[in-house]
N, C-alpha and C. Protein backbone atom coordinates (compact mmCIF):
# COMPACT_ATOMS: atom_id res chain seq x y z
N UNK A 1 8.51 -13.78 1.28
CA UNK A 1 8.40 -12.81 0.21
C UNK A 1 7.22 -11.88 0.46
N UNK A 2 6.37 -12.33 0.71
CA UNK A 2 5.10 -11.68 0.88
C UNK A 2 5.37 -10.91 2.04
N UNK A 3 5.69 -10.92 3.41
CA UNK A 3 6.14 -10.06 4.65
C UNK A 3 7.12 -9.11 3.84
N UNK A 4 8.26 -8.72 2.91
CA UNK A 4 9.07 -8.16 2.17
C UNK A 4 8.12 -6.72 1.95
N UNK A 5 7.10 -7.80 0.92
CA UNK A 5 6.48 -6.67 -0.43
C UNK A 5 5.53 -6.18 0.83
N UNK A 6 4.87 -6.95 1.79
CA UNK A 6 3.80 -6.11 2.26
C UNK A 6 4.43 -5.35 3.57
N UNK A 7 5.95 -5.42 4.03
CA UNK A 7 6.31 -4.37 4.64
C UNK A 7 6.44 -2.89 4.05
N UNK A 8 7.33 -2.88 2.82
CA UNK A 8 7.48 -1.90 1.73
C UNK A 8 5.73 -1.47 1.57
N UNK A 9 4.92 -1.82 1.14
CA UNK A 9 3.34 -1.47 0.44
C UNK A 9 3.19 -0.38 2.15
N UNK A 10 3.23 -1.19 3.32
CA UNK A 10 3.14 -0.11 4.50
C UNK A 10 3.55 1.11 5.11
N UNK A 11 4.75 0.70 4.33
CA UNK A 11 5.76 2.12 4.81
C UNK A 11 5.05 3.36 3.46
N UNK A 12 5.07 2.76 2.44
CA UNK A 12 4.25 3.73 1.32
C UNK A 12 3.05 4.22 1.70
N UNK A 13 2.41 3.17 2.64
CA UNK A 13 0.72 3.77 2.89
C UNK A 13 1.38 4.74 4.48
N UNK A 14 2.00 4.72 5.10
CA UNK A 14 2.50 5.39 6.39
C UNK A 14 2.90 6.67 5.57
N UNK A 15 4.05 6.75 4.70
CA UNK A 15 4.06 8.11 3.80
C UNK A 15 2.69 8.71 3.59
N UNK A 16 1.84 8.23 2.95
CA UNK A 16 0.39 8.75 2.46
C UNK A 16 -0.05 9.42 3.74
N UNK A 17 -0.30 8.47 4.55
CA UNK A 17 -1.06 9.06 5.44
C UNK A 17 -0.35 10.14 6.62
N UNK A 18 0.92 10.20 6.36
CA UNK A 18 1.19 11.04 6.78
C UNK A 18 1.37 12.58 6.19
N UNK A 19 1.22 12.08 5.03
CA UNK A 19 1.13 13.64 3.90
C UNK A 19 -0.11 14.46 3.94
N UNK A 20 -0.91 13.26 4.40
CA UNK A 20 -2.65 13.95 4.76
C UNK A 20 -2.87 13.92 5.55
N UNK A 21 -2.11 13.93 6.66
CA UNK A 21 -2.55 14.32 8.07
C UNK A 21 -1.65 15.90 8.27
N UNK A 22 -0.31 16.04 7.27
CA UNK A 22 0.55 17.26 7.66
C UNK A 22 -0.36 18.36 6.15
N UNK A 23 -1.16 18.00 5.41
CA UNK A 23 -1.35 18.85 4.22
C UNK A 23 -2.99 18.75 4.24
N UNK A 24 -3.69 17.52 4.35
CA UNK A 24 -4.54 17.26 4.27
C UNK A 24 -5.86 18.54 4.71
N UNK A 25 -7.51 18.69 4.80
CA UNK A 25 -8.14 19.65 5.36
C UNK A 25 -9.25 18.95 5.64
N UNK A 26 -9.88 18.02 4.80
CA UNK A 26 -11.14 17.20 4.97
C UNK A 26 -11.12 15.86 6.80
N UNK A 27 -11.60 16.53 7.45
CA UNK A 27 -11.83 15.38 8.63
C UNK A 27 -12.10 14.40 8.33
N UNK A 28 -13.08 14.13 7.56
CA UNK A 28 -13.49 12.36 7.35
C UNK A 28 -12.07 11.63 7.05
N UNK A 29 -11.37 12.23 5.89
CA UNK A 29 -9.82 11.56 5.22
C UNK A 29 -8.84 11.88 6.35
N UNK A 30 -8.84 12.80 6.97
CA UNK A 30 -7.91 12.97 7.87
C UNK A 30 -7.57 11.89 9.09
N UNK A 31 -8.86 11.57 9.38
CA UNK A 31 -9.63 10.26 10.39
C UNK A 31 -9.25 8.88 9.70
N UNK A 32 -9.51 8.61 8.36
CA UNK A 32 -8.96 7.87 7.62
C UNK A 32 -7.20 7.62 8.13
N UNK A 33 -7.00 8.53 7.94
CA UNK A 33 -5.06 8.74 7.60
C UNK A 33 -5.02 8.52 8.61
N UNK A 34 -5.40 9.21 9.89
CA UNK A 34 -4.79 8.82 11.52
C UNK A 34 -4.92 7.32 11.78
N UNK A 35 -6.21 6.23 11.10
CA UNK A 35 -6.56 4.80 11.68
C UNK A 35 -5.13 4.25 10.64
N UNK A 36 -5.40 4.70 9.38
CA UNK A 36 -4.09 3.72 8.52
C UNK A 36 -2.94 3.75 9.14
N UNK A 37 -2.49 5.10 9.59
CA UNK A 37 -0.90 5.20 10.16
C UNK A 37 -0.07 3.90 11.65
N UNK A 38 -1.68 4.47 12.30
CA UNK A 38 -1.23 3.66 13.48
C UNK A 38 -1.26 2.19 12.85
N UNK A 39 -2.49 1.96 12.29
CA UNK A 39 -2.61 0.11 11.75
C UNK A 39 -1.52 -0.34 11.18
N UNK A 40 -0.66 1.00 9.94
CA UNK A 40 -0.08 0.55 9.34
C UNK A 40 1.70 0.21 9.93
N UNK A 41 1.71 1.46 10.98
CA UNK A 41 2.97 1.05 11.53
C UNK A 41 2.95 -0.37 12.68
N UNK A 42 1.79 -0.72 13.10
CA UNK A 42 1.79 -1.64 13.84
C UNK A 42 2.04 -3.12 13.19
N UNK A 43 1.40 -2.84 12.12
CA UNK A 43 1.77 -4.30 10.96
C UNK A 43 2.43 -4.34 10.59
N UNK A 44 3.90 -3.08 10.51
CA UNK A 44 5.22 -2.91 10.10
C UNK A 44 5.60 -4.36 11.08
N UNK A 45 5.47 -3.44 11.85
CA UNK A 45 6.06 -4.02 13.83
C UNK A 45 6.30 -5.54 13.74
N UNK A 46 4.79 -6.22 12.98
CA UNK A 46 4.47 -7.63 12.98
C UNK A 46 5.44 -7.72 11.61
N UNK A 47 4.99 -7.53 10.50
CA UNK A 47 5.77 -8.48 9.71
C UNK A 47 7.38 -8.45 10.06
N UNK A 48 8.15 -7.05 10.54
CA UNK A 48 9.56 -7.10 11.02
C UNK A 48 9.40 -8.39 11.62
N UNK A 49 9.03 -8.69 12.42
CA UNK A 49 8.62 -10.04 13.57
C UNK A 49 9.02 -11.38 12.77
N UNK A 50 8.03 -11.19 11.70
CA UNK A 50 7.98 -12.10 11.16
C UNK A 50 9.06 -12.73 10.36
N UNK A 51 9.62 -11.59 9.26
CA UNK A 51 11.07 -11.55 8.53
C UNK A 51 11.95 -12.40 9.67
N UNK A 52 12.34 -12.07 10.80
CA UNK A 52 13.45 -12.56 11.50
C UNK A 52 13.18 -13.52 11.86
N UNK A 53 11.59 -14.10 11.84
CA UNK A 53 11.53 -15.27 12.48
C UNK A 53 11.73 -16.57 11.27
N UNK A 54 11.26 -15.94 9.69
CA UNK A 54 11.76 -16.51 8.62
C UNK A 54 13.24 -16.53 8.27
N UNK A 55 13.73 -15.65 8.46
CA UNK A 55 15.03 -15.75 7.98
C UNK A 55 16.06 -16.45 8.96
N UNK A 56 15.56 -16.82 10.33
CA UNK A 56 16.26 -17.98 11.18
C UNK A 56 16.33 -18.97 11.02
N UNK A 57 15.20 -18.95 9.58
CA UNK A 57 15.08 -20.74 9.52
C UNK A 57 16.35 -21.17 9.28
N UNK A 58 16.22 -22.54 9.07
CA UNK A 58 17.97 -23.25 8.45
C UNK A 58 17.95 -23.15 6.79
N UNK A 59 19.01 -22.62 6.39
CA UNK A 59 19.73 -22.57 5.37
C UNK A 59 18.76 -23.53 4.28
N UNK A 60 18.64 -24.65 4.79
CA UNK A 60 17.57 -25.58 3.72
C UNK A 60 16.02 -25.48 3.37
N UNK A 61 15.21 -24.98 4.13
CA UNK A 61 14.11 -24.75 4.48
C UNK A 61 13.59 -23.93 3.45
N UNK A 62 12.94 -23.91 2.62
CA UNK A 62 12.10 -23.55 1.42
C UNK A 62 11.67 -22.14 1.67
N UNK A 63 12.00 -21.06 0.65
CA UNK A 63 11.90 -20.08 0.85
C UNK A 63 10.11 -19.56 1.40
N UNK A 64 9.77 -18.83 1.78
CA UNK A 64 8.17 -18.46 2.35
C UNK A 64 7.26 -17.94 0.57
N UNK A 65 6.41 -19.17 0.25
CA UNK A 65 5.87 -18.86 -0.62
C UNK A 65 6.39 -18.44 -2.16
N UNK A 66 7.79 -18.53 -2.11
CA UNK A 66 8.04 -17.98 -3.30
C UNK A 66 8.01 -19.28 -4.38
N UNK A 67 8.04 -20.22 -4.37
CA UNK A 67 8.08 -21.70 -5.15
C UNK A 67 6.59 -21.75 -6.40
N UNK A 68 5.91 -20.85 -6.02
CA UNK A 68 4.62 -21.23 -6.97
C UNK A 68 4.69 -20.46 -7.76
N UNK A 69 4.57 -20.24 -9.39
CA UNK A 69 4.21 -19.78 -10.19
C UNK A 69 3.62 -18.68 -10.42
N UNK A 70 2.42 -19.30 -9.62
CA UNK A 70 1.15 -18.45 -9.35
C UNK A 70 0.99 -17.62 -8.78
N UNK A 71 1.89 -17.95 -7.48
CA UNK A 71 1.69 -16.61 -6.13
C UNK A 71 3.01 -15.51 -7.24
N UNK A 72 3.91 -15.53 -7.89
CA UNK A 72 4.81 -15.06 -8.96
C UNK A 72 3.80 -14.24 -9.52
N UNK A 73 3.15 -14.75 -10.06
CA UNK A 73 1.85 -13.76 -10.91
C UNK A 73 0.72 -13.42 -10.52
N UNK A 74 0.68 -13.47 -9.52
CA UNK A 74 -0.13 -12.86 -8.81
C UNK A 74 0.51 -11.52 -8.15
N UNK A 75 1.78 -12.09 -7.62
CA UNK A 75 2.39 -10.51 -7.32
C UNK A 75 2.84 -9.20 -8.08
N UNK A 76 3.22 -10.34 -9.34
CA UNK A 76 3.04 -8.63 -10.15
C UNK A 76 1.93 -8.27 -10.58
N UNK A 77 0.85 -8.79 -11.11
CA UNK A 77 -0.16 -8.27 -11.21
C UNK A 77 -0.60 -7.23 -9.72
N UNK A 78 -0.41 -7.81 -8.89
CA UNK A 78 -0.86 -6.89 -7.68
C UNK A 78 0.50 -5.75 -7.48
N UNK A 79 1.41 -5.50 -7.96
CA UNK A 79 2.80 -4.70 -8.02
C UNK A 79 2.52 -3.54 -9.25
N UNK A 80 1.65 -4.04 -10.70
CA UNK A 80 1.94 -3.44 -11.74
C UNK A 80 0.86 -2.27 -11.55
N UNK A 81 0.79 -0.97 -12.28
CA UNK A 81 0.04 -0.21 -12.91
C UNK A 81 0.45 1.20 -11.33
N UNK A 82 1.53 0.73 -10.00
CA UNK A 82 1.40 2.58 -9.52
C UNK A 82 1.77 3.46 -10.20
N UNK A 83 0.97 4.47 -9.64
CA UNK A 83 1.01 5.55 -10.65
C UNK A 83 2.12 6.32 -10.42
N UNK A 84 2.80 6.86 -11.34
CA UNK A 84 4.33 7.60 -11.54
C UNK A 84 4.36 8.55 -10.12
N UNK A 85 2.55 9.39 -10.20
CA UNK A 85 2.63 10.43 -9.09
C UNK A 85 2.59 10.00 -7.88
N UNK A 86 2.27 8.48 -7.46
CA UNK A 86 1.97 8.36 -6.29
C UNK A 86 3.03 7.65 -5.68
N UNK A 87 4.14 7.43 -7.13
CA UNK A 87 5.58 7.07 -6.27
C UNK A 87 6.39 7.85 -5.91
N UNK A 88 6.03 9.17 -6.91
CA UNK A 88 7.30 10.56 -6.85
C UNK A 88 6.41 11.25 -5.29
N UNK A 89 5.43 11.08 -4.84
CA UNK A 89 4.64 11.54 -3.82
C UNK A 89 5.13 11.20 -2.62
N UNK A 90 5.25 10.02 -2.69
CA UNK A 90 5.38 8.66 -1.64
C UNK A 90 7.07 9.12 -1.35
N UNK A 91 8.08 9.13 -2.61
CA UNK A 91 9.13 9.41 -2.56
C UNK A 91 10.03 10.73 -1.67
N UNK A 92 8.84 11.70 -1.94
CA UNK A 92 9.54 13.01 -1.75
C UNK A 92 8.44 13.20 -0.31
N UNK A 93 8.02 12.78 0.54
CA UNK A 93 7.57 12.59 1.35
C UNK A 93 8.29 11.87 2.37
N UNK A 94 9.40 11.05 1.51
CA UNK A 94 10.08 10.35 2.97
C UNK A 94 11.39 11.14 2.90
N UNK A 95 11.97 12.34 2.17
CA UNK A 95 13.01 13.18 2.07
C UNK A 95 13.59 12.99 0.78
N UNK A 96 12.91 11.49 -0.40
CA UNK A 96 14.19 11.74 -1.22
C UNK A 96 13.44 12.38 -2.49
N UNK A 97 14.37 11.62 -3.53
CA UNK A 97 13.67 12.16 -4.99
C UNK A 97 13.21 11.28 -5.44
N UNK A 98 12.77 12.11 -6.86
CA UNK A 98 11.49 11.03 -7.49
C UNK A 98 12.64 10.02 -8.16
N UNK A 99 11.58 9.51 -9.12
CA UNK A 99 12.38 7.82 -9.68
C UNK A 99 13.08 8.71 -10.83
N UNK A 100 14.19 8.64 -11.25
CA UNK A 100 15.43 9.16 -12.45
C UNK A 100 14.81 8.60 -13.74
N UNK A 101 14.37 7.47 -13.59
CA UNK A 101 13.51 7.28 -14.85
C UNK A 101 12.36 7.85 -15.41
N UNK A 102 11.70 8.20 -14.69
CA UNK A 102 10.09 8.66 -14.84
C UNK A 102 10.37 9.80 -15.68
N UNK A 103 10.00 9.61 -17.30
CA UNK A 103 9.70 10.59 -18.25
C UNK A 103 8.95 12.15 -18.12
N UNK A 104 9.64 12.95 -18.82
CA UNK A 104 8.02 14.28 -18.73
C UNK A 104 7.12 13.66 -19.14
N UNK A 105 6.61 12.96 -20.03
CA UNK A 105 5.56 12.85 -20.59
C UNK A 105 4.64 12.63 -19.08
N UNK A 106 5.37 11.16 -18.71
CA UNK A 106 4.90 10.61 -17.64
C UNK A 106 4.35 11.67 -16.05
N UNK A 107 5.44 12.64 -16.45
CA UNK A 107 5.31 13.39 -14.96
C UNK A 107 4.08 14.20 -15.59
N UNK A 108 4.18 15.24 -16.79
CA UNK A 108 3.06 15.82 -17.35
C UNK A 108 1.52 15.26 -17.29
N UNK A 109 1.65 13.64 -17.51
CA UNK A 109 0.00 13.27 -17.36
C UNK A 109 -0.25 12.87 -16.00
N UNK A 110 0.87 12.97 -15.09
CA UNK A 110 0.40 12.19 -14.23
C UNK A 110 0.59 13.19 -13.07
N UNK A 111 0.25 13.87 -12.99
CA UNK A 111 0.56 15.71 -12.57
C UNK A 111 -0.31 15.83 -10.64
N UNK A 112 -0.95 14.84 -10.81
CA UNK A 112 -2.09 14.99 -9.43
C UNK A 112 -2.96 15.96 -9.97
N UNK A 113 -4.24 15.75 -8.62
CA UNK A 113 -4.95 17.29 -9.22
C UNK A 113 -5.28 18.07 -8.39
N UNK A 114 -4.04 18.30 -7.56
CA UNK A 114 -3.85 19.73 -7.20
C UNK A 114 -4.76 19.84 -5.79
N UNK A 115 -5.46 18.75 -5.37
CA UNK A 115 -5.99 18.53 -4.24
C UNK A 115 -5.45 17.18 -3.41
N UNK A 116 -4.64 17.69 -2.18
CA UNK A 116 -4.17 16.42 -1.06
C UNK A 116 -4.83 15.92 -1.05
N UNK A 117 -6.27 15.82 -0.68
CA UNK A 117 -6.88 15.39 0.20
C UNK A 117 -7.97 14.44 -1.03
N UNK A 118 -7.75 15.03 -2.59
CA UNK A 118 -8.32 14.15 -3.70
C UNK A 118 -7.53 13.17 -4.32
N UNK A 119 -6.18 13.33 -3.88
CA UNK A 119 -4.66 12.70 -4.42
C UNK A 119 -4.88 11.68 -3.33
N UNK A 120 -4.90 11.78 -2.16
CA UNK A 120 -5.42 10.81 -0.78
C UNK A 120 -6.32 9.50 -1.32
N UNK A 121 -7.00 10.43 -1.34
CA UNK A 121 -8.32 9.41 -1.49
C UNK A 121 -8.25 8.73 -3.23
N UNK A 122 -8.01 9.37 -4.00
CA UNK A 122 -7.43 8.19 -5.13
C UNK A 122 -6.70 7.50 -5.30
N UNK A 123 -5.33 7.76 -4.66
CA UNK A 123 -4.06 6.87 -4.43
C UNK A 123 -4.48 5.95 -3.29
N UNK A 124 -5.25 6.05 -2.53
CA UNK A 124 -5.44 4.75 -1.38
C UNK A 124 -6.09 3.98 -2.15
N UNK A 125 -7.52 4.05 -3.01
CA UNK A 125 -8.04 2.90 -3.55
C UNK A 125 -7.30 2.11 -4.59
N UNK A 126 -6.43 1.95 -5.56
CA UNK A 126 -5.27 1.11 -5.91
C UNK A 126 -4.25 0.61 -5.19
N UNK A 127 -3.73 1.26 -4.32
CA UNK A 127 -2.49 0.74 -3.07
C UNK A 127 -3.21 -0.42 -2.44
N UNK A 128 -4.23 -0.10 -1.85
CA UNK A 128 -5.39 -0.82 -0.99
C UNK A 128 -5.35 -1.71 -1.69
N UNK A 129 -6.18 -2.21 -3.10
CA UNK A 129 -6.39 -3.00 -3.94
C UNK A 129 -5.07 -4.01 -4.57
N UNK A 130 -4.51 -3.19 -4.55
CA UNK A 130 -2.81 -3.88 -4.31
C UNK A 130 -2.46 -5.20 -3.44
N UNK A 131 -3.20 -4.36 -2.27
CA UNK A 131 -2.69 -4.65 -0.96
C UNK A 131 -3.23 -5.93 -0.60
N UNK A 132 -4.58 -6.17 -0.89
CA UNK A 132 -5.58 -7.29 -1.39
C UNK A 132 -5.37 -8.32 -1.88
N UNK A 133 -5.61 -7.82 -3.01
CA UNK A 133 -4.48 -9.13 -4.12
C UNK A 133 -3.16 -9.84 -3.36
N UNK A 134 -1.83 -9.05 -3.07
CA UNK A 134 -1.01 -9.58 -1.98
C UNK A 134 -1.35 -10.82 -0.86
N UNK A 135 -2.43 -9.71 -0.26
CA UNK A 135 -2.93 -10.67 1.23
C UNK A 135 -4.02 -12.15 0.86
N UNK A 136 -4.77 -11.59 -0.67
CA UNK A 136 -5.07 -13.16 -0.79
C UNK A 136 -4.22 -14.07 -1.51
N UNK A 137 -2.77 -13.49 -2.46
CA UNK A 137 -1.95 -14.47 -2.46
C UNK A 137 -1.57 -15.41 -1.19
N UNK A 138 -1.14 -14.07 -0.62
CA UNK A 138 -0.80 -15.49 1.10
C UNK A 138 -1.43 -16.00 1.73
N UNK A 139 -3.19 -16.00 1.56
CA UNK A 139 -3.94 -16.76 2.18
C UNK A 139 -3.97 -18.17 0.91
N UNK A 140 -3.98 -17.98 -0.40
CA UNK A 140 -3.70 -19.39 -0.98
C UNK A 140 -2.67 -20.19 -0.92
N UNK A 141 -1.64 -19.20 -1.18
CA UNK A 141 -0.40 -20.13 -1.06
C UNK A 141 0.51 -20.12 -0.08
N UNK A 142 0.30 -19.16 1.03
CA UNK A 142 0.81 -18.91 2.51
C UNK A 142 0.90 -20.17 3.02
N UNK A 143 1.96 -20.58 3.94
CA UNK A 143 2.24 -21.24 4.81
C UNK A 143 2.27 -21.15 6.30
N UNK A 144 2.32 -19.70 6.65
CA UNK A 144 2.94 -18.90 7.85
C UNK A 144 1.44 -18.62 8.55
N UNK A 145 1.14 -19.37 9.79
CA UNK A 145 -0.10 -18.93 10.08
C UNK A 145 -0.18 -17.57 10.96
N UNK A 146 0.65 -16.99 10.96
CA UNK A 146 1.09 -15.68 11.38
C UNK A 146 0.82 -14.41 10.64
N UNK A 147 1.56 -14.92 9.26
CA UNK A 147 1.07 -13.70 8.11
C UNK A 147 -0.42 -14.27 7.40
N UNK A 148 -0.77 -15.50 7.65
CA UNK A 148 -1.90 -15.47 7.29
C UNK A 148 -2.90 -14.89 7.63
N UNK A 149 -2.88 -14.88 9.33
CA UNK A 149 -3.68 -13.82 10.50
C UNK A 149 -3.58 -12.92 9.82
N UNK A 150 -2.19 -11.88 9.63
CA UNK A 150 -1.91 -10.63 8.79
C UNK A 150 -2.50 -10.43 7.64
N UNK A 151 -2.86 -11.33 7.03
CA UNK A 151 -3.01 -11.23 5.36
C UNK A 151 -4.98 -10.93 5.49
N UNK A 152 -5.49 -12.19 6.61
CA UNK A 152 -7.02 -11.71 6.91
C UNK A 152 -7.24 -10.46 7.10
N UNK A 153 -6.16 -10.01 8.37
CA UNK A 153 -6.64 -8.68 8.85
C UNK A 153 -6.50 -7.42 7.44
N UNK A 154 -5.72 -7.59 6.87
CA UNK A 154 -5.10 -6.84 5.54
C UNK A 154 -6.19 -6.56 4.61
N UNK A 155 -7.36 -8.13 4.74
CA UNK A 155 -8.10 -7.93 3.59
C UNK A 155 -8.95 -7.16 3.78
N UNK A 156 -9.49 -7.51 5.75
CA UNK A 156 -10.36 -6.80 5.73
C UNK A 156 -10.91 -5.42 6.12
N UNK A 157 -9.41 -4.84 6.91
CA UNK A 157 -9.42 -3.10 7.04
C UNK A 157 -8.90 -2.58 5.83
N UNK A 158 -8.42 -3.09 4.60
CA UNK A 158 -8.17 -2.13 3.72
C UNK A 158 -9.57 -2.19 2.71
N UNK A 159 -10.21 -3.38 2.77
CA UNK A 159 -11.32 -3.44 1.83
C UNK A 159 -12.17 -2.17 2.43
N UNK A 160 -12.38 -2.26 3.93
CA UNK A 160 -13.43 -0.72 4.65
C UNK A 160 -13.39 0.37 4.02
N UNK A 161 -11.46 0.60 4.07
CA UNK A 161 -11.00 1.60 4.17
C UNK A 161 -10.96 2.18 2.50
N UNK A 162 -11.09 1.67 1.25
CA UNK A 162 -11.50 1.75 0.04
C UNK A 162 -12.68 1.97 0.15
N UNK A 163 -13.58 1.61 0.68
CA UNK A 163 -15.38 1.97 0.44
C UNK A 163 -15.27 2.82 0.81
N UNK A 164 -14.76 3.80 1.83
CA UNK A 164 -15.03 4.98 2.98
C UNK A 164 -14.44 5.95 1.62
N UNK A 165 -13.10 5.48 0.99
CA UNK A 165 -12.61 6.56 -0.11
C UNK A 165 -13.36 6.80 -0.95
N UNK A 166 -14.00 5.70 -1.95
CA UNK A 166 -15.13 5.44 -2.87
C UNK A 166 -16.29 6.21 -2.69
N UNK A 167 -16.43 6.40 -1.31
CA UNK A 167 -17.67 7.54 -0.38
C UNK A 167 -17.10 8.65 -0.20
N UNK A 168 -16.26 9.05 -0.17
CA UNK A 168 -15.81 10.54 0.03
C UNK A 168 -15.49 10.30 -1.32
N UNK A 169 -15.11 10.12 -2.79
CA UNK A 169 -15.15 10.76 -4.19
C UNK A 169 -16.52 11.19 -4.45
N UNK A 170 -17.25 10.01 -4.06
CA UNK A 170 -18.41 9.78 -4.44
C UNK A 170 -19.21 11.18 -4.41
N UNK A 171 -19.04 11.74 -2.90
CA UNK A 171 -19.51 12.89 -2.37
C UNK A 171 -18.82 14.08 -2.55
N UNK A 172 -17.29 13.68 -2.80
CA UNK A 172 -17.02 15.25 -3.45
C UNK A 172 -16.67 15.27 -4.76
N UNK A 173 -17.41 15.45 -5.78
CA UNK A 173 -17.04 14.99 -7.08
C UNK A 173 -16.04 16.62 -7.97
N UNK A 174 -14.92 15.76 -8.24
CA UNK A 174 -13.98 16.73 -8.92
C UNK A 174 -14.36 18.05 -10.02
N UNK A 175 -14.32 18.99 -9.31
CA UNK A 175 -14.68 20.61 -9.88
C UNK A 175 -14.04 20.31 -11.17
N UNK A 176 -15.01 20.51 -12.37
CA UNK A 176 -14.62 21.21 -14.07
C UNK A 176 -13.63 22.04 -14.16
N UNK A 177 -12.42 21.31 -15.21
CA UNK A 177 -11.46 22.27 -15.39
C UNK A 177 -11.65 23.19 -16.04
């Protein structure tokens, strides 16, 4: 389960960073987006790996982590609160449309602000943080010492890669409407 959600969470951060590497203007984030893309398609690479090597198991063999409660609520908590814009973003970035559900209200407040490269760097620190939560579900209740490797490495280039964002808001603080 966890190789599933954290293939999907990659391909969303591969969208991102590819929206700010084709729209983007700031080098520091741009540098950002070029390390996530490659990291992130390479950990595609691995968990694909991994899926096939789970789903060969035999028919009886206990699904990967999904049996606990906990790792259950832990994943939606780490699933709940993306933001409407950073799915209709994510969405229309890989060719399609936004979600059919997503209200005006919703699209109205949740509008971006009108800067890639500030939409970048705010949408990575929740995805990231997402991404976290995930990777220390599967280090508690993981079995797979494979995605566990994955889940270390997960914690600890996306935790960087949130401080470096946290440092570029920090330093460019959003112009008065």
């Amino acid at each position: 389960y966890f190789a599933q959600l954290m293939r999907e969470n990659h391909r969303a951060a591969v969208a991102m960073s590819a929206l700010e590497l084709k729209q983007g203007q700031d080098p520091a984030l741009r540098n950002i987006a070029e390390q996530m893309n490659h990291a992130h398609q390479q950990l595609i690479l691995g968990l694909d790996s991994a899926l096939q090597r789970l789903q060969a198991r035999p028919p009886g063999f206990p699904e990967h982590t999904t049996s606990s409660e906990q790792f259950a609520k832990l994943l939606n908590a780490a699933t709940e609160g993306f933001s409407p814009a950073a799915h209709r973003t994510i969405v229309q970035a890989e060719g399609g449309t936004g979600s059919p559900n997503l209200g005006m209200r919703e699209q109205h407040e949740d509008a971006g602000t009108g800067s890639i490269d500030r939409d970048f760097a705010l949408l990575l620190v929740p995805h990231h943080q997402n991404s976290i939560q995930l990777a220390q579900a599967e280090l508690e209740y993981g079995q797979d010492p494979a995605l566990e490797k994955a889940a270390y490495l997960i914690i600890r280039d996306q935790q960087r890669e949130i401080e470096q964002a946290k440092a570029w808001l920090a330093q460019h603080p959003q112009p008065n409407k």
